[in-house]
PDB file of N, CA and C in Angstrom:
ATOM      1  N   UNK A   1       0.826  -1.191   0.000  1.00  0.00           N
ATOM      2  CA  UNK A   1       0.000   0.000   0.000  1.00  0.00           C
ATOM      3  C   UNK A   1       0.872   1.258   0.000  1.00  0.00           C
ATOM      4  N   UNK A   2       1.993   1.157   1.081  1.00  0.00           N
ATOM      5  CA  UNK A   2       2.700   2.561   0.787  1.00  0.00           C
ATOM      6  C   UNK A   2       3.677   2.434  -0.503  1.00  0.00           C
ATOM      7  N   UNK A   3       3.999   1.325  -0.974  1.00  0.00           N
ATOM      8  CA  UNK A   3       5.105   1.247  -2.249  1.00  0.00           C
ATOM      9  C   UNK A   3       3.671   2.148  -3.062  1.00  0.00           C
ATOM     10  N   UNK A   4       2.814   1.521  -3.339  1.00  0.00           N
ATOM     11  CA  UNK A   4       1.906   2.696  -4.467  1.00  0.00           C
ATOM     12  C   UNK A   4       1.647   3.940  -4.173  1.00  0.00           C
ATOM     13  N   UNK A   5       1.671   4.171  -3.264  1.00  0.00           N
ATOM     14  CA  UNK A   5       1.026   5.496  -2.883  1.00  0.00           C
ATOM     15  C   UNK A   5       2.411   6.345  -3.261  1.00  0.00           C
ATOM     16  N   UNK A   6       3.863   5.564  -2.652  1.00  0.00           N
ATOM     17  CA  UNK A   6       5.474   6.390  -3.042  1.00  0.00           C
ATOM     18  C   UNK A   6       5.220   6.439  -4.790  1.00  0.00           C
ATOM     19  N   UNK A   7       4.425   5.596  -5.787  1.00  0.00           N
ATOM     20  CA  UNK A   7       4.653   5.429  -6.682  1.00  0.00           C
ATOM     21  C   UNK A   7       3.523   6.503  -7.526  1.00  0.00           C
ATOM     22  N   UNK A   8       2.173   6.333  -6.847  1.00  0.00           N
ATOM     23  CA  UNK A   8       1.286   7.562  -7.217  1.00  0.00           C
ATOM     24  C   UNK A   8       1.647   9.059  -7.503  1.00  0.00           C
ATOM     25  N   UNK A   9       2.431   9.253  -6.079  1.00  0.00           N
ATOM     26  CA  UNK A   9       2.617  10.253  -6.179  1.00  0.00           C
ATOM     27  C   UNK A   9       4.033  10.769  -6.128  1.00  0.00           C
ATOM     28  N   UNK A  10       4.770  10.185  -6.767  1.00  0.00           N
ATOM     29  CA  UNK A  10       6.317  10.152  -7.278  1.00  0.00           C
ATOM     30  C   UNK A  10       7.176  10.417  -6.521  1.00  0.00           C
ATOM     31  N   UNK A  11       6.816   9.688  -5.420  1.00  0.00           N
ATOM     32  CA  UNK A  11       7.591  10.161  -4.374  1.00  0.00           C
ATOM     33  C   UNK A  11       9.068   9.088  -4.213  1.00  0.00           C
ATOM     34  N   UNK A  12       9.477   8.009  -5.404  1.00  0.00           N
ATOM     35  CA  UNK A  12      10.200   7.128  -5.585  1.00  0.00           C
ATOM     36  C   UNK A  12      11.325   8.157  -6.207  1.00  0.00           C
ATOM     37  N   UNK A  13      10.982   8.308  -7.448  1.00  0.00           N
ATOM     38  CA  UNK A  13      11.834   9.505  -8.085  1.00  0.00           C
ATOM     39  C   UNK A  13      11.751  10.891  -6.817  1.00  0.00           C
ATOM     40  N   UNK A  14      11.275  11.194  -5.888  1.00  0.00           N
ATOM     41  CA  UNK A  14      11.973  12.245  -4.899  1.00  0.00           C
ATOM     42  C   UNK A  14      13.111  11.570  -4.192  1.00  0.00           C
ATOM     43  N   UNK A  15      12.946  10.491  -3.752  1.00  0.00           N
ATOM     44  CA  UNK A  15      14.358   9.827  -3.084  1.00  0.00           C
ATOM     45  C   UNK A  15      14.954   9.724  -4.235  1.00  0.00           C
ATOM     46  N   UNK A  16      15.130   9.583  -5.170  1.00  0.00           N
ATOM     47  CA  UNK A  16      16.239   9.127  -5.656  1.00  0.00           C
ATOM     48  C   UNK A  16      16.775   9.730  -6.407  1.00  0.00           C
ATOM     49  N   UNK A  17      16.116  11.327  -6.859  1.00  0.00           N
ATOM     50  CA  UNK A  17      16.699  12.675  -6.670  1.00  0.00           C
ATOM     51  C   UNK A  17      17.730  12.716  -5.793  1.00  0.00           C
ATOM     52  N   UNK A  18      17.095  12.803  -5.003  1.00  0.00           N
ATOM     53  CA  UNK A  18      17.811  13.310  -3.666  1.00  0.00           C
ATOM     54  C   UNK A  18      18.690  12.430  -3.141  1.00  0.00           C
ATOM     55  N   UNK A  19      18.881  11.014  -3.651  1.00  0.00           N
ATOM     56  CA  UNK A  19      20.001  10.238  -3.588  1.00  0.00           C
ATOM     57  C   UNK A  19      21.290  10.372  -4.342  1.00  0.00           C
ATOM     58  N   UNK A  20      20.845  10.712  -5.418  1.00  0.00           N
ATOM     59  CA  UNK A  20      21.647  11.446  -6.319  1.00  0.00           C
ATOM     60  C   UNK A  20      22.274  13.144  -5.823  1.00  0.00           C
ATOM     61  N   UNK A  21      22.250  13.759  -5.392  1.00  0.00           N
ATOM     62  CA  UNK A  21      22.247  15.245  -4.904  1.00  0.00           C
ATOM     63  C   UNK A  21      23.742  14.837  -4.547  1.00  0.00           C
ATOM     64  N   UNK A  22      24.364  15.969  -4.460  1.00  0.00           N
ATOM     65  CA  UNK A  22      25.787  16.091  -3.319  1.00  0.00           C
ATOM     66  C   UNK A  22      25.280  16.036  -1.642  1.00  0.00           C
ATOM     67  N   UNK A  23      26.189  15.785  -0.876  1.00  0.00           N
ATOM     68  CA  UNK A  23      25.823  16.305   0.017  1.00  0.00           C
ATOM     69  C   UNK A  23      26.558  17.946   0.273  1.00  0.00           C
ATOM     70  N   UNK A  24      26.363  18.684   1.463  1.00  0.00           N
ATOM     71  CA  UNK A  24      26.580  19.793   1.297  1.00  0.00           C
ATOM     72  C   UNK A  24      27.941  19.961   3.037  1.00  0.00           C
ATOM     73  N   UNK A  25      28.480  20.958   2.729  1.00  0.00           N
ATOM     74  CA  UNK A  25      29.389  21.469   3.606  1.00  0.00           C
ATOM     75  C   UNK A  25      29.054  22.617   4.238  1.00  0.00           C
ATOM     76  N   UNK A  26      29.665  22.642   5.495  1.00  0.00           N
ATOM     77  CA  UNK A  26      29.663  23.285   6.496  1.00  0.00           C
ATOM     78  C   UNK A  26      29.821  24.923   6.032  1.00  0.00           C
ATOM     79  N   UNK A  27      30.401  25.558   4.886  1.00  0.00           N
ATOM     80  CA  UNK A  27      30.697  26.534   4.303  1.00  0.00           C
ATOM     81  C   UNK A  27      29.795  26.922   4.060  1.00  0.00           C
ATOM     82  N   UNK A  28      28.675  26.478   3.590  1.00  0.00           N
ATOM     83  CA  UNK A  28      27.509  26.723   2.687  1.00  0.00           C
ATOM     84  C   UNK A  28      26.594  27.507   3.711  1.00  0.00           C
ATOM     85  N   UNK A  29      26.368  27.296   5.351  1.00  0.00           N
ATOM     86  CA  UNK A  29      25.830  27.801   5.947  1.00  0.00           C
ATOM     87  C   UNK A  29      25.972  29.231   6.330  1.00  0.00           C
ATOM     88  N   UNK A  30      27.549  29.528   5.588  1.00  0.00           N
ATOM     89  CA  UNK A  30      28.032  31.006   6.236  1.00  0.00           C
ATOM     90  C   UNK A  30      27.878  31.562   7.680  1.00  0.00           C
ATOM     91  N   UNK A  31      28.119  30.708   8.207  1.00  0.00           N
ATOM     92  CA  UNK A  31      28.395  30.865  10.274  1.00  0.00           C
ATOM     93  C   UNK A  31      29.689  30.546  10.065  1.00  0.00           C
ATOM     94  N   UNK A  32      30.946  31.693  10.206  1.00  0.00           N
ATOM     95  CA  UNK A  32      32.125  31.141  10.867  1.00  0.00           C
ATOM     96  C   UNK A  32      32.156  30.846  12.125  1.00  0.00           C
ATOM     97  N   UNK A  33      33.552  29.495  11.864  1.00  0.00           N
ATOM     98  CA  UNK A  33      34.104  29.150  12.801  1.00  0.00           C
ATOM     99  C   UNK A  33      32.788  27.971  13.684  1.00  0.00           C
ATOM    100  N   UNK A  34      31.691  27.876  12.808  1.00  0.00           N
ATOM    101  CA  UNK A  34      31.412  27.005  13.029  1.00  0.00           C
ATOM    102  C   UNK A  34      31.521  25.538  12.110  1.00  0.00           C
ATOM    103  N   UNK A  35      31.927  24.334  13.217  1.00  0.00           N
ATOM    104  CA  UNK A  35      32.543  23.002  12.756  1.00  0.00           C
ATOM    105  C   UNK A  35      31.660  22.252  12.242  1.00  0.00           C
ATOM    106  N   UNK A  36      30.433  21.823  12.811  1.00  0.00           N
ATOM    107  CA  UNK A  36      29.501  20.960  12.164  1.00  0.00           C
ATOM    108  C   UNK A  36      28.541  21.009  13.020  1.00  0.00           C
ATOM    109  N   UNK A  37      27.084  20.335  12.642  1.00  0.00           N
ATOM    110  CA  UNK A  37      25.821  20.938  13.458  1.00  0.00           C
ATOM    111  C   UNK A  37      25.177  19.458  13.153  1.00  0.00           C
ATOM    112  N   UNK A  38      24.270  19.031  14.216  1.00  0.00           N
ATOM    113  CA  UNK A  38      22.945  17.743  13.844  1.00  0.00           C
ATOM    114  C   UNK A  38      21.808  18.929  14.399  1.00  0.00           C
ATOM    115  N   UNK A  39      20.652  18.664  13.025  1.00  0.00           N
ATOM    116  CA  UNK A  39      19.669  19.492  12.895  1.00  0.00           C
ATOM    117  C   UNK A  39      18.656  17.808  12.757  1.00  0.00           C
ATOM    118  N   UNK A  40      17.510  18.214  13.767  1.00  0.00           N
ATOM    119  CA  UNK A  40      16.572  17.076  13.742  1.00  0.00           C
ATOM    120  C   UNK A  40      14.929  17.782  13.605  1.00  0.00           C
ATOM    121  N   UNK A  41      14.341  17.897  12.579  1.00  0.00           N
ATOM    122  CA  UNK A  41      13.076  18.500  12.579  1.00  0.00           C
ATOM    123  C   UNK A  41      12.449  17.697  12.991  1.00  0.00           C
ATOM    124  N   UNK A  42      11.637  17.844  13.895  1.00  0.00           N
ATOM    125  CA  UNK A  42      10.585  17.401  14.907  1.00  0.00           C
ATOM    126  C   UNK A  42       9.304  16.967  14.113  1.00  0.00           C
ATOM    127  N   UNK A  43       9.134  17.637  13.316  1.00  0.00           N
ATOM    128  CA  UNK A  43       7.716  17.114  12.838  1.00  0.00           C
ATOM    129  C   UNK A  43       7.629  16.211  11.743  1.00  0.00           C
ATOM    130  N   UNK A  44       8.529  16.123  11.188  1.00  0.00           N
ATOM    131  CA  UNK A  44       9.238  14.808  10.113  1.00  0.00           C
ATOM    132  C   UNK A  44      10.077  13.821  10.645  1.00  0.00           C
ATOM    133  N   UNK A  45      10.890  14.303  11.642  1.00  0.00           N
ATOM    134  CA  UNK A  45      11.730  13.338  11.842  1.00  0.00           C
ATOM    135  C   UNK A  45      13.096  13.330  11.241  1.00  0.00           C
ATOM    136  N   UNK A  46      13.457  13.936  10.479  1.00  0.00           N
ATOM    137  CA  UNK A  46      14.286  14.409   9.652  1.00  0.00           C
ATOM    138  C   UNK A  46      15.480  14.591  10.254  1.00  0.00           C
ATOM    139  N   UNK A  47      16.392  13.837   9.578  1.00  0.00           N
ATOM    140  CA  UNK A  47      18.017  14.517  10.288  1.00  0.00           C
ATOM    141  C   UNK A  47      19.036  15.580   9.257  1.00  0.00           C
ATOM    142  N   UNK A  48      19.261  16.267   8.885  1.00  0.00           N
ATOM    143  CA  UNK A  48      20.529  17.027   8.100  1.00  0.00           C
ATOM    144  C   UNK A  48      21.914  17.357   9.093  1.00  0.00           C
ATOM    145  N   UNK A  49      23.040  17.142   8.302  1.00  0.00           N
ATOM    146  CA  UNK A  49      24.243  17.320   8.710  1.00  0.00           C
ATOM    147  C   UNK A  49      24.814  17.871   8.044  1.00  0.00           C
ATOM    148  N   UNK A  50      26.030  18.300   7.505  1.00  0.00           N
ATOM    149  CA  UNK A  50      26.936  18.930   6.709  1.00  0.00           C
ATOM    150  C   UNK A  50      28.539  17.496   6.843  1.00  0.00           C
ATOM    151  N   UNK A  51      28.591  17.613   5.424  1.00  0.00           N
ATOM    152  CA  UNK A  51      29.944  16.526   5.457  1.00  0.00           C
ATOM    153  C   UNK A  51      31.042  16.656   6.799  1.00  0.00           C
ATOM    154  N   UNK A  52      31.485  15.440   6.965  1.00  0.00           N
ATOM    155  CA  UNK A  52      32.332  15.489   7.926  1.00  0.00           C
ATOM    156  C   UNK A  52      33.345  16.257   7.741  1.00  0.00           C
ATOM    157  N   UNK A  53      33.958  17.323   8.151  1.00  0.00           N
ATOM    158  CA  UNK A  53      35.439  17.776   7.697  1.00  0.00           C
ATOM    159  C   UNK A  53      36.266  18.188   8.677  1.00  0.00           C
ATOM    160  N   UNK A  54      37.119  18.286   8.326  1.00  0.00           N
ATOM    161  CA  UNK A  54      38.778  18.522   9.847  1.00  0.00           C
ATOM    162  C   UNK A  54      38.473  19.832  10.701  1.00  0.00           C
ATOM    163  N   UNK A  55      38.175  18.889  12.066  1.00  0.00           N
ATOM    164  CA  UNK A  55      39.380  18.257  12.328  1.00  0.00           C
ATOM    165  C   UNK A  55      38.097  16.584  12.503  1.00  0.00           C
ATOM    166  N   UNK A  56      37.192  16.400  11.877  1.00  0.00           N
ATOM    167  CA  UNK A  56      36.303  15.359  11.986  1.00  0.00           C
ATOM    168  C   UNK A  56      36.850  14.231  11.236  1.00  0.00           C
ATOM    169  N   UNK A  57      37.710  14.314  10.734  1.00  0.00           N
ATOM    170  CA  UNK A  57      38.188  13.660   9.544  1.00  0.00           C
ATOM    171  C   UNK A  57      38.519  11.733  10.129  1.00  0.00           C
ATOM    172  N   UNK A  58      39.147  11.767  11.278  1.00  0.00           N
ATOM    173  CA  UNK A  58      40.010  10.212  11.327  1.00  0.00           C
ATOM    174  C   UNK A  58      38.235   9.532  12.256  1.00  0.00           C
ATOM    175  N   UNK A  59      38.652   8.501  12.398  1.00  0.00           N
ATOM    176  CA  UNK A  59      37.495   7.765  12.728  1.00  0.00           C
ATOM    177  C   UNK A  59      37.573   7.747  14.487  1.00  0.00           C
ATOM    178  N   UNK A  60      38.796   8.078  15.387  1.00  0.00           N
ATOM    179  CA  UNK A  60      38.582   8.893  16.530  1.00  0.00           C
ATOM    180  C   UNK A  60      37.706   9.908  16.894  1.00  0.00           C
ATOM    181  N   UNK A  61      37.947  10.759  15.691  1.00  0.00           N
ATOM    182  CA  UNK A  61      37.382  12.279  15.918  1.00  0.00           C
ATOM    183  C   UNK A  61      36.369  12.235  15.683  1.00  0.00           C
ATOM    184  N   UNK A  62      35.674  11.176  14.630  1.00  0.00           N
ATOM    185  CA  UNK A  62      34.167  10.787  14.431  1.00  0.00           C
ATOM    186  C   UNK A  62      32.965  10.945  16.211  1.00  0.00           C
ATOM    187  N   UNK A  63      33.660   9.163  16.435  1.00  0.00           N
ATOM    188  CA  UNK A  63      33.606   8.677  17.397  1.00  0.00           C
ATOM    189  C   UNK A  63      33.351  10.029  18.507  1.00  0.00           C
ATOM    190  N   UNK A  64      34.328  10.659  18.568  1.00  0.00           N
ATOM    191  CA  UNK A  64      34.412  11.699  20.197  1.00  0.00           C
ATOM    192  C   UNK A  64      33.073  12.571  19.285  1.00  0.00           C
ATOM    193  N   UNK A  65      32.914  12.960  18.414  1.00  0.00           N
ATOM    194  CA  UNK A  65      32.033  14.301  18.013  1.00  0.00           C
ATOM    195  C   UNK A  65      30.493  13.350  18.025  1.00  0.00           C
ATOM    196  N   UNK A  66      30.270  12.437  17.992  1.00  0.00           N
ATOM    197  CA  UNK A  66      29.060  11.594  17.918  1.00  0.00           C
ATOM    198  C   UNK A  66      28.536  11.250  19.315  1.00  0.00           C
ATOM    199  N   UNK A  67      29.940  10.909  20.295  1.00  0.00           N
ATOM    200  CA  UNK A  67      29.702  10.994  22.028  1.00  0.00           C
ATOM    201  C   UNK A  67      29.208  12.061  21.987  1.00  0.00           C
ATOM    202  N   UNK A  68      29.435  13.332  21.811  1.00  0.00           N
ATOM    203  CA  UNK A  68      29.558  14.565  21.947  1.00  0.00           C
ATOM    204  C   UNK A  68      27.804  14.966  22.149  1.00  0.00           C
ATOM    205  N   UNK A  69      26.982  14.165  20.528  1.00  0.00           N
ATOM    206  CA  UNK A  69      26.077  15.076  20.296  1.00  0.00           C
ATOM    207  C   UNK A  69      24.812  13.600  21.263  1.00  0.00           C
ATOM    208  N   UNK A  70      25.477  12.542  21.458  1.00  0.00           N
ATOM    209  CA  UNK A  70      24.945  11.164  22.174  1.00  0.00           C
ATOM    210  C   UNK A  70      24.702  12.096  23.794  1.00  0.00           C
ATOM    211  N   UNK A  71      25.727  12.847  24.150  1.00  0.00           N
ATOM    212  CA  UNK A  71      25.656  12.976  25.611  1.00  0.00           C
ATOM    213  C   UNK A  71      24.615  14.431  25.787  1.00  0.00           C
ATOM    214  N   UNK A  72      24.851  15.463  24.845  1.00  0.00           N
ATOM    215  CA  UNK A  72      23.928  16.221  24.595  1.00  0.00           C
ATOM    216  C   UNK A  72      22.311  15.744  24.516  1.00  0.00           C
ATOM    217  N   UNK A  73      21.831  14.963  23.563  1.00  0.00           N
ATOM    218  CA  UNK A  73      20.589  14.492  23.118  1.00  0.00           C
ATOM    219  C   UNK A  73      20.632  13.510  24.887  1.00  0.00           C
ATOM    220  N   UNK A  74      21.340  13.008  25.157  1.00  0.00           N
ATOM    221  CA  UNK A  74      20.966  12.360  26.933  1.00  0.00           C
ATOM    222  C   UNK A  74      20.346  13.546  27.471  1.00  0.00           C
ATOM    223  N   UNK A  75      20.970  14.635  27.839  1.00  0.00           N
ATOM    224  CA  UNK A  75      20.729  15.660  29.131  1.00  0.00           C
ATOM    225  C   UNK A  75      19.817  16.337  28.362  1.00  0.00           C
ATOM    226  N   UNK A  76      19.196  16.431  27.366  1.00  0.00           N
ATOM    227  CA  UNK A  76      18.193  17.390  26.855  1.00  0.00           C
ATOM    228  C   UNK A  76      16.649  16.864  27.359  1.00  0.00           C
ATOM    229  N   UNK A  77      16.796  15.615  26.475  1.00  0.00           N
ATOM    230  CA  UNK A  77      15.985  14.514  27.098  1.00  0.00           C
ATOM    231  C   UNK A  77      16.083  13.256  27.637  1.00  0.00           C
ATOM    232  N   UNK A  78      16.504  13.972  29.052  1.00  0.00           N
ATOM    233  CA  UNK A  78      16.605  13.288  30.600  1.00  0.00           C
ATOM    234  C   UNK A  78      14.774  13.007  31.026  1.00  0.00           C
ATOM    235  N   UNK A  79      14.626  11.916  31.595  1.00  0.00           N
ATOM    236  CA  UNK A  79      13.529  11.953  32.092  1.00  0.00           C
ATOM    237  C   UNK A  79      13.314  12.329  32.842  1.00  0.00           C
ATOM    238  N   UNK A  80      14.417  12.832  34.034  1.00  0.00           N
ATOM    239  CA  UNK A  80      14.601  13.248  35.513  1.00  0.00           C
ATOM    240  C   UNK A  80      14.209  14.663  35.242  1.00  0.00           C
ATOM    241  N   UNK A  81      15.020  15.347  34.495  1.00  0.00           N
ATOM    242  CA  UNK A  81      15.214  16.727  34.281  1.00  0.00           C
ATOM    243  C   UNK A  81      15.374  17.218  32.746  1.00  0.00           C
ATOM    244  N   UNK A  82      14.434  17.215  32.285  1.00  0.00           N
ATOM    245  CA  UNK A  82      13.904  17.962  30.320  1.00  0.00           C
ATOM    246  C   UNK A  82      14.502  18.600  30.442  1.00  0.00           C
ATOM    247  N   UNK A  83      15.392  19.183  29.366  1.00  0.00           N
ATOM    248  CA  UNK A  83      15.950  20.562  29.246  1.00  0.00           C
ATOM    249  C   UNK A  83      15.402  21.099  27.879  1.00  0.00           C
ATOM    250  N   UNK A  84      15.333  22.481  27.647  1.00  0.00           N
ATOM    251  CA  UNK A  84      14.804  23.458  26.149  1.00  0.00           C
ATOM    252  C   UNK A  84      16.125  23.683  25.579  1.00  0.00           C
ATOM    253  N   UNK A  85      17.305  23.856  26.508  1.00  0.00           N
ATOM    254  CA  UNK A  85      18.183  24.389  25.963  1.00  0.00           C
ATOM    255  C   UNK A  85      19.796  24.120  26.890  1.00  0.00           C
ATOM    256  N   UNK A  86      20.728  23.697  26.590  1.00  0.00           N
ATOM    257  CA  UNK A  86      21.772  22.945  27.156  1.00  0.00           C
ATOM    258  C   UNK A  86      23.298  23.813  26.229  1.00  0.00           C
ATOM    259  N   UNK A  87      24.242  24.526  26.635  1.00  0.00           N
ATOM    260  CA  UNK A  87      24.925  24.956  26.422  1.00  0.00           C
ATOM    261  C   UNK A  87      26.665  24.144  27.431  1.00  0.00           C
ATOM    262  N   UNK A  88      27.207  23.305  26.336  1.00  0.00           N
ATOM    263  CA  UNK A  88      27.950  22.372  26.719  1.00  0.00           C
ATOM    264  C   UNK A  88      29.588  23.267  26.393  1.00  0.00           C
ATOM    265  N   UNK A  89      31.009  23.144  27.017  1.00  0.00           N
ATOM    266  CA  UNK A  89      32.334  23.717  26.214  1.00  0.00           C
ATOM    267  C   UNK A  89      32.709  22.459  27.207  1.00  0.00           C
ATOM    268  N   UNK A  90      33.440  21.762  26.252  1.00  0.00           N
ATOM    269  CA  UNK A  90      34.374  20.922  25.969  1.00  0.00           C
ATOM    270  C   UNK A  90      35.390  21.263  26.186  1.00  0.00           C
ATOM    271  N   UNK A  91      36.495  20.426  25.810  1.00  0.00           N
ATOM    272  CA  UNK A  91      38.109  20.296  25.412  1.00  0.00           C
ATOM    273  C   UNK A  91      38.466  21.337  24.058  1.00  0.00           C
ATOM    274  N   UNK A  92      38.075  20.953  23.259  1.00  0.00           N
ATOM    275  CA  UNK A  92      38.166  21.025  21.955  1.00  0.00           C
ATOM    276  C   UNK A  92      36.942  22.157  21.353  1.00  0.00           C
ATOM    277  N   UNK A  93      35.895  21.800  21.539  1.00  0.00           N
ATOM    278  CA  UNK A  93      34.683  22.357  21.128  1.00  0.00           C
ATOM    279  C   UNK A  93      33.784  22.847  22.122  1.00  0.00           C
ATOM    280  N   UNK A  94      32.741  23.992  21.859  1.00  0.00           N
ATOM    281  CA  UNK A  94      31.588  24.476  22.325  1.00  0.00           C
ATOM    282  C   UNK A  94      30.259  23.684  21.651  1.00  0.00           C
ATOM    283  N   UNK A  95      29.016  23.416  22.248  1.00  0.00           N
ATOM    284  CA  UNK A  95      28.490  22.381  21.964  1.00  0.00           C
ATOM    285  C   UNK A  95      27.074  23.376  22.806  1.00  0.00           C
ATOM    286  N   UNK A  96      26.250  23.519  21.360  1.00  0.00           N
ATOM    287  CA  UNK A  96      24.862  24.011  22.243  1.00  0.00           C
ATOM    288  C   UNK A  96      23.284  23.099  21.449  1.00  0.00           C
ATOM    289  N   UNK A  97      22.994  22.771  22.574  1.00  0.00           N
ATOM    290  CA  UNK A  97      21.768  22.013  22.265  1.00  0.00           C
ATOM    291  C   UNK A  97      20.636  22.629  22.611  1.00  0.00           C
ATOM    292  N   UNK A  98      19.753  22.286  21.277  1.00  0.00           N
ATOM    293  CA  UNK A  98      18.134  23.382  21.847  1.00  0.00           C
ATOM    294  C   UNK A  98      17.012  22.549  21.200  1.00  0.00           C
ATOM    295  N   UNK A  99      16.213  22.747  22.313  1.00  0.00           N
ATOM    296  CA  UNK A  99      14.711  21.868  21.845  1.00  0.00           C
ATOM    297  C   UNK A  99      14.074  23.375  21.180  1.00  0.00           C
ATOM    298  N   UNK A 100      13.685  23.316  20.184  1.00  0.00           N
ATOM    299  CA  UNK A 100      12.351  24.482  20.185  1.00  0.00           C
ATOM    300  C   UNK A 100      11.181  23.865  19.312  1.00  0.00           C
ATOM    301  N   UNK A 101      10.198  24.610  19.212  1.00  0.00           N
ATOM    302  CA  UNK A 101       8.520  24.262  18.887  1.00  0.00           C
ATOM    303  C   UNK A 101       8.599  25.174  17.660  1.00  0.00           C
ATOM    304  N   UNK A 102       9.640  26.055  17.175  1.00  0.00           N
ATOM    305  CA  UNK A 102       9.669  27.159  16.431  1.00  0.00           C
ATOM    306  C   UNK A 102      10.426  26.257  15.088  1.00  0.00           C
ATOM    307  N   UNK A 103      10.349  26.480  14.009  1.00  0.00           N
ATOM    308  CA  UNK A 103      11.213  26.121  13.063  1.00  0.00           C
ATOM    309  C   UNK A 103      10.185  24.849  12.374  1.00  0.00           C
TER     310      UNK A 103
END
């Protein structure tokens, strides 16, 4: 039932557009000096990122920047204590997490 309905309404050829696409870089957003961002729209479900790039590059730096946004998404939604908004500085990086209803 949903393969026809993706097929009705061409929503087969939208993925695979969009499979085809580049992905996009951190440049493109024009925020210096910022490294990389996880954007999750709430009402889709939706994740966007920007390519991995240096100092993200070795599969360490992956790893620590993925703890990073793992320990964030914990303390935001804690069951003990919800947070809207969580402003984290690291070693290396500044790290701000925000729930909003806006966007």
């Amino acid at each position: 039932m949903a393969f026809q309905r993706l097929i009705k309404y061409n929503g087969l050829k939208a993925i695979s557009d969009s499979l085809r696409k580049d992905s996009y870089n951190i440049s493109k957003c024009g925020i210096s000096d910022l490294r990389h961002f996880l954007y999750k729209n709430k009402s889709t479900a939706q994740y966007t990122s920007p390519e991995l790039e240096a100092p993200y590059l070795s599969t360490e730096e992956q790893e620590r920047l993925f703890g990073l946004y793992y320990y964030l998404h914990n303390r935001i939604h804690s069951t003990s204590r919800p947070l809207k908004i969580l402003y984290h500085v690291g070693q290396y990086e500044a790290l701000l997490g925000w729930v909003s209803d806006c966007l």
